[in-house]
Protein backbone atom coordinates (compact mmCIF):
# COMPACT_ATOMS: atom_id res chain seq x y z
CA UNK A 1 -52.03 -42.82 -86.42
CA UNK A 2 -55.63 -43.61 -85.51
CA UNK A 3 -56.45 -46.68 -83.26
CA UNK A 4 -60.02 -48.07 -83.57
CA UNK A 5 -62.52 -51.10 -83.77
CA UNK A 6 -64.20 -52.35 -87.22
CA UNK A 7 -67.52 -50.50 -86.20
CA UNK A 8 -65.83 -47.07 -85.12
CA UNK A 9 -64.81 -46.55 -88.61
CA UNK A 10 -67.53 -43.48 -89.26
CA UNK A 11 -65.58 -40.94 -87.32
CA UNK A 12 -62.98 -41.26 -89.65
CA UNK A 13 -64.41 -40.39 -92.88
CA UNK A 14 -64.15 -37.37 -95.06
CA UNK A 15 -59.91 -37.52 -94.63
CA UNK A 16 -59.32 -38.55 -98.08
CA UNK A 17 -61.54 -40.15 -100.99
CA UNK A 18 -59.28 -43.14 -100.96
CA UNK A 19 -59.56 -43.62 -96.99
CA UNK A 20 -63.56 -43.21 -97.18
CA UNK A 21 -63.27 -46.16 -99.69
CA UNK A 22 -61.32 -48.81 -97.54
CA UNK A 23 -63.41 -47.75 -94.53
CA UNK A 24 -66.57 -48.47 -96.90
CA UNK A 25 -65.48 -51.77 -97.33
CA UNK A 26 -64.16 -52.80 -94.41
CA UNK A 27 -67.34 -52.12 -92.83
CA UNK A 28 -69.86 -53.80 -94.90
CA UNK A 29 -67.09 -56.97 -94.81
CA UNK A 30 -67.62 -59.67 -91.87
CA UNK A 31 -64.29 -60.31 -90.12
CA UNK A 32 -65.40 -64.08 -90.95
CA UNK A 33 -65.13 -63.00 -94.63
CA UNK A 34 -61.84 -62.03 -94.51
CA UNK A 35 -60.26 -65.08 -95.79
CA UNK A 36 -56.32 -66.13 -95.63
CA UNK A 37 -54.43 -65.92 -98.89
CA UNK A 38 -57.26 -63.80 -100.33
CA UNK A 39 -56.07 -60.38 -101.98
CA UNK A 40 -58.16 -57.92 -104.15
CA UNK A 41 -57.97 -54.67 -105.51
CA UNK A 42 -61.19 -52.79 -103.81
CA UNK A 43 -60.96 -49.96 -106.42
CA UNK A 44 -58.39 -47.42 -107.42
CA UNK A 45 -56.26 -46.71 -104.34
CA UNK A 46 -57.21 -49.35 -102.09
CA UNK A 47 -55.77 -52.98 -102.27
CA UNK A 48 -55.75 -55.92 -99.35
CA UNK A 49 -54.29 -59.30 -98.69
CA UNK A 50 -55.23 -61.75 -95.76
CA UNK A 51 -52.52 -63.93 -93.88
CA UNK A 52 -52.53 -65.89 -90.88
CA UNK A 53 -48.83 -65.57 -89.25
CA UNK A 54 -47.16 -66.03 -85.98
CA UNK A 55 -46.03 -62.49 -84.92
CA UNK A 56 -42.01 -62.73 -84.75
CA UNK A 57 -41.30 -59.15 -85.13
CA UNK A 58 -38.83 -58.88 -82.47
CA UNK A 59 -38.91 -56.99 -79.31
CA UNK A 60 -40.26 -53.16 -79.56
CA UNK A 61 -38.07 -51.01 -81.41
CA UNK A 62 -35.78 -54.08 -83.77
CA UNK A 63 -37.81 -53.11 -86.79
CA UNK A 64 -39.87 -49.94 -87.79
CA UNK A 65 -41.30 -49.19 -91.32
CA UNK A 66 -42.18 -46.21 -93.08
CA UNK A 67 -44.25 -46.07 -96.43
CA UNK A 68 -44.67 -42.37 -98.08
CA UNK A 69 -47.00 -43.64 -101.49
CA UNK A 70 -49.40 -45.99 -99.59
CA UNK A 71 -50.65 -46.21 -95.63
CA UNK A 72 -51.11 -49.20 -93.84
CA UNK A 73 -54.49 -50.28 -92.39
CA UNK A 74 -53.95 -53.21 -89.98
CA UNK A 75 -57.03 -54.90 -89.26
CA UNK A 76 -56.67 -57.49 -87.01
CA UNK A 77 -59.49 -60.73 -88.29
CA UNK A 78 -58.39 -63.23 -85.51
CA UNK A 79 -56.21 -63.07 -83.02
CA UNK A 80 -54.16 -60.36 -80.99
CA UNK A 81 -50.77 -58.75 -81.92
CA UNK A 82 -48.75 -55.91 -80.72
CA UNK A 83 -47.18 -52.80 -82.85
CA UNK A 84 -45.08 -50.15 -81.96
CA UNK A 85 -45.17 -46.53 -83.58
CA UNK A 86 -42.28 -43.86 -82.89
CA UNK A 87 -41.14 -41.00 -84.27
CA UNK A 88 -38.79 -39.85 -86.74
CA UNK A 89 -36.57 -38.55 -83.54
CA UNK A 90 -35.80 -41.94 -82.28
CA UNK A 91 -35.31 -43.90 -84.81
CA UNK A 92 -31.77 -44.79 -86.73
CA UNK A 93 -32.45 -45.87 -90.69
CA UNK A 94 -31.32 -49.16 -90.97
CA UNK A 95 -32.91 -49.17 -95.07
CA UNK A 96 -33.15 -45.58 -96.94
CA UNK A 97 -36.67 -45.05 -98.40
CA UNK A 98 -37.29 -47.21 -101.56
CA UNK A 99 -39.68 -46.28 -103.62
CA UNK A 100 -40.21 -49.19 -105.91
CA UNK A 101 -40.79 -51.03 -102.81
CA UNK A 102 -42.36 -47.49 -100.82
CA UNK A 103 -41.00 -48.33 -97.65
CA UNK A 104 -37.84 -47.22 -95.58
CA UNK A 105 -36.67 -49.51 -92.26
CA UNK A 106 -35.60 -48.26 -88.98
CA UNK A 107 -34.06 -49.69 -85.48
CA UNK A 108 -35.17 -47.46 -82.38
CA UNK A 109 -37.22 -46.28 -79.57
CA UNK A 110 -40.88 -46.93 -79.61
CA UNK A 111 -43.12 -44.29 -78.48
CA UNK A 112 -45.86 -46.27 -78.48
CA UNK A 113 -46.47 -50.06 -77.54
CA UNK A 114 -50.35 -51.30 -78.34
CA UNK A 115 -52.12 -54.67 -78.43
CA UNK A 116 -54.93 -54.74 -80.89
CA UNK A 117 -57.55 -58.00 -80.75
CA UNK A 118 -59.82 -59.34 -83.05
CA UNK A 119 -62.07 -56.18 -84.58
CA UNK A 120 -59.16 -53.73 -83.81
CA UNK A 121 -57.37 -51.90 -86.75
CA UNK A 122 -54.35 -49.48 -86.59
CA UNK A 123 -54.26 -46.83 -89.58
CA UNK A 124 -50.59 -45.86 -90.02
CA UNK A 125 -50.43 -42.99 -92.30
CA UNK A 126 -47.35 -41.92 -93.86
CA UNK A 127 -45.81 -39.96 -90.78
CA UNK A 128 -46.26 -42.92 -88.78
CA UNK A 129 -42.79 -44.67 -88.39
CA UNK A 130 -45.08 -48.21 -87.33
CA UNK A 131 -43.46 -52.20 -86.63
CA UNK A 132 -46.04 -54.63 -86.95
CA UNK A 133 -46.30 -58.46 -85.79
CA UNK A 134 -44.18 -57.97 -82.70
CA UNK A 135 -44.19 -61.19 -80.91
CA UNK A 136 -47.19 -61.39 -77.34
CA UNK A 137 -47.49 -65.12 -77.94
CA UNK A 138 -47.69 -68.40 -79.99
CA UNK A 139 -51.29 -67.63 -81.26
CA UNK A 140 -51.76 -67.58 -85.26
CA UNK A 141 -52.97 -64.24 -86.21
CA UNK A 142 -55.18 -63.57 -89.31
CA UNK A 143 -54.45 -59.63 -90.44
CA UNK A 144 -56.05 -57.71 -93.40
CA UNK A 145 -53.47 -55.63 -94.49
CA UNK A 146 -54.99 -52.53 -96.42
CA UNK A 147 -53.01 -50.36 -98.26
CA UNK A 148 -54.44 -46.67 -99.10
CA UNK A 149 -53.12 -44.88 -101.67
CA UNK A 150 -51.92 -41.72 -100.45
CA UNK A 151 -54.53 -38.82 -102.11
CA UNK A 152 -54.46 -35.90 -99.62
């Protein structure tokens, strides 16, 4: 799991071809560009959609997801939500790993509560038992979801 902001992205590079990709882009993209209902295919390996929600995820803990073909890059546009992120150890499956949908579902402990705000992203990479859009308050949210393929 790495926790960053939109401009801290260097850092990260040279982890995978794919990863250098999305980080590419979501650099040279304004948040303001990041536009709900919009979803693209960057290249091969990397593909976003935009949403504006109302995190209703739950307490900590009600819902954790796993993906073992794709990672997750949350980028938050607008807005501030909380996630969770455990570990294999505390959680119970709830959903075995699918992999036309590549995702598994968990209940458990988190290890980890953060609040990310507008500019913040949270790369979950496949190890990284994550539960997004937990509930802080009423605010709509605007989230680029990026999803890496895995290539390393």
């Amino acid at each position: 799991m790495i926790i960053t902001s939109k401009d801290q992205v260097d850092r990260y590079k040279n982890i995978s071809k794919n990863l250098d990709q999305a980080l590419d882009y979501i650099q040279k993209t304004k948040l303001e560009d990041f536009v709900d209902g919009e979803s693209k295919e960057v290249c091969d390996g990397v593909k976003y959609s935009v949403f504006d929600y109302q995190a209703s995820n739950g307490q900590p803990g009600d819902t954790f997801e796993q993906h073992h073909e794709w990672f997750d890059i949350h980028l938050i546009v607008k807005g501030t939500e909380q996630m969770a992120v455990t570990s294999k150890d505390l959680v119970t499956t709830t959903q075995p790993y699918d992999p036309d949908k590549d995702c598994a579902l968990f209940v458990g402990q988190p290890k980890v509560v953060v609040t990310l705000h507008s500019g913040d992203m949270l790369i979950a990479f496949p190890e990284d038992i994550h539960q997004p859009g937990i509930e802080l308050n009423d605010d709509v949210i605007r989230k680029a979801m990026i999803k890496v393929k895995v290539d390393f």
